[in-house]
Protein backbone atom coordinates (compact mmCIF):
# COMPACT_ATOMS: atom_id res chain seq x y z
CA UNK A 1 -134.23 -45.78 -7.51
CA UNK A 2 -134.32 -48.39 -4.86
CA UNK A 3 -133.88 -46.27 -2.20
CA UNK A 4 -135.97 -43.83 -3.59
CA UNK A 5 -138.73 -46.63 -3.20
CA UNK A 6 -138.00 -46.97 0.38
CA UNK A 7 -138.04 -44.00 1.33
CA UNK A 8 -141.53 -43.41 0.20
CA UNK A 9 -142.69 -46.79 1.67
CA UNK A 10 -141.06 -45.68 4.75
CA UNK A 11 -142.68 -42.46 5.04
CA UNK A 12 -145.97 -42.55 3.22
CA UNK A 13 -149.31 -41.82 4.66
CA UNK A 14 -147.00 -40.43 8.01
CA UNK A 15 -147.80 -37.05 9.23
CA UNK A 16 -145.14 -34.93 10.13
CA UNK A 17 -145.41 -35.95 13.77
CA UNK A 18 -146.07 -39.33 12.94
CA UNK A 19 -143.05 -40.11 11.14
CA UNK A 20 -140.64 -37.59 14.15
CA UNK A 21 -141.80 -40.18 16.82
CA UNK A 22 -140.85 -42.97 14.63
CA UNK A 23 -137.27 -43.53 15.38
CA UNK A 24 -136.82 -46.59 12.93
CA UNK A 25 -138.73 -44.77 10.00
CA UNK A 26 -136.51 -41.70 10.57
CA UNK A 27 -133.31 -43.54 11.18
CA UNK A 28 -134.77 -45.93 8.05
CA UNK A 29 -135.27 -42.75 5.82
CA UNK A 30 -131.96 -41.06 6.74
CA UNK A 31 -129.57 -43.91 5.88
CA UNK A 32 -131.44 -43.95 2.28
CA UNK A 33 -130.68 -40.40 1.90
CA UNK A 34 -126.78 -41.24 2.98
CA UNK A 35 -126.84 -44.56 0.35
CA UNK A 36 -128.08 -41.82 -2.39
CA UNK A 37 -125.73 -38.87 -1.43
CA UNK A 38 -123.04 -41.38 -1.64
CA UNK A 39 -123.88 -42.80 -5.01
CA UNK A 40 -124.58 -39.28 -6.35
CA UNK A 41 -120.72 -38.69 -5.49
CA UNK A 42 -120.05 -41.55 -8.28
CA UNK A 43 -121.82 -40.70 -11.21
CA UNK A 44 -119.90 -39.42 -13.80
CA UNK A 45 -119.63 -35.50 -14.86
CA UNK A 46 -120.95 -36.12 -18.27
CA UNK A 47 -123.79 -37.97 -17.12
CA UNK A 48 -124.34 -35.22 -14.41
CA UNK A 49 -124.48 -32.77 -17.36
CA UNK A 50 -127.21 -34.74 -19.20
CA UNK A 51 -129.59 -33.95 -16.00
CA UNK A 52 -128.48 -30.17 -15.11
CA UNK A 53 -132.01 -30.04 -13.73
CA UNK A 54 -131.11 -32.50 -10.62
CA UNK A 55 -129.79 -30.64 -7.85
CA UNK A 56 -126.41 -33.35 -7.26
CA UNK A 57 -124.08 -31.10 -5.58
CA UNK A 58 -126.84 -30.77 -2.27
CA UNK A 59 -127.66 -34.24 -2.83
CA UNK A 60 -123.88 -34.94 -1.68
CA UNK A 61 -123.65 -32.22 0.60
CA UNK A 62 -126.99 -33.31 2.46
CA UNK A 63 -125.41 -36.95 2.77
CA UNK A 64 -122.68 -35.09 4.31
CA UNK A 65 -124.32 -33.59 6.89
CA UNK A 66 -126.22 -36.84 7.79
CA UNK A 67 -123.28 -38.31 8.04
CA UNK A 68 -120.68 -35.77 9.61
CA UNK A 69 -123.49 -34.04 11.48
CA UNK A 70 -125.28 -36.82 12.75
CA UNK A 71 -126.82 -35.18 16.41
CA UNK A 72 -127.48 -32.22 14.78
CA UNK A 73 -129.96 -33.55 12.45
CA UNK A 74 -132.95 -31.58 11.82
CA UNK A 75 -135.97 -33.81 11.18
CA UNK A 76 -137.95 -31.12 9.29
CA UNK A 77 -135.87 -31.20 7.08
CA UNK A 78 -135.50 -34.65 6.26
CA UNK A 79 -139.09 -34.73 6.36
CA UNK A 80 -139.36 -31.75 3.88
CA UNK A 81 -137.31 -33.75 1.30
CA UNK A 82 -138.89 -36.62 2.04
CA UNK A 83 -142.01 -35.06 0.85
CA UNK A 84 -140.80 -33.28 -2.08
């Protein structure tokens, strides 16, 4: 939840082009994502099964691509998600 908090306070009240010429919110935003798709890759099945509702296999797979895909990163989409 932590990161979900900073994330937010990272983000909030920034329009879309606000928050793309922001390198350290962006850069800020994206590592939260990584912590989460990381920690999402830890939590057990059964739990996972409790919450069938949450979305954890692209929760991984988007840390993935921040992390494997770094220069590639589109920030619409982070921003999209960040707004969700």
């Amino acid at each position: 939840m932590a990161c979900i908090d900073k994330i937010e306070k990272y983000s909030r009240r920034m329009s879309f082009d606000e928050f793309c010429a922001n390198d350290m919110a962006v850069d800020a935003v994206i590592r939260n994502f990584e912590v989460i798709g990381e920690a999402v890759k830890k939590i057990l099945e059964e739990v996972k099964g409790k919450y069938a509702d949450v979305e954890w296999k692209e929760a991984a797979g988007f840390r993935d691509v921040l992390i494997h895909d770094y220069f590639s990163i589109d920030k619409n989409i982070v921003r999209r998600i960040t707004c969700a």
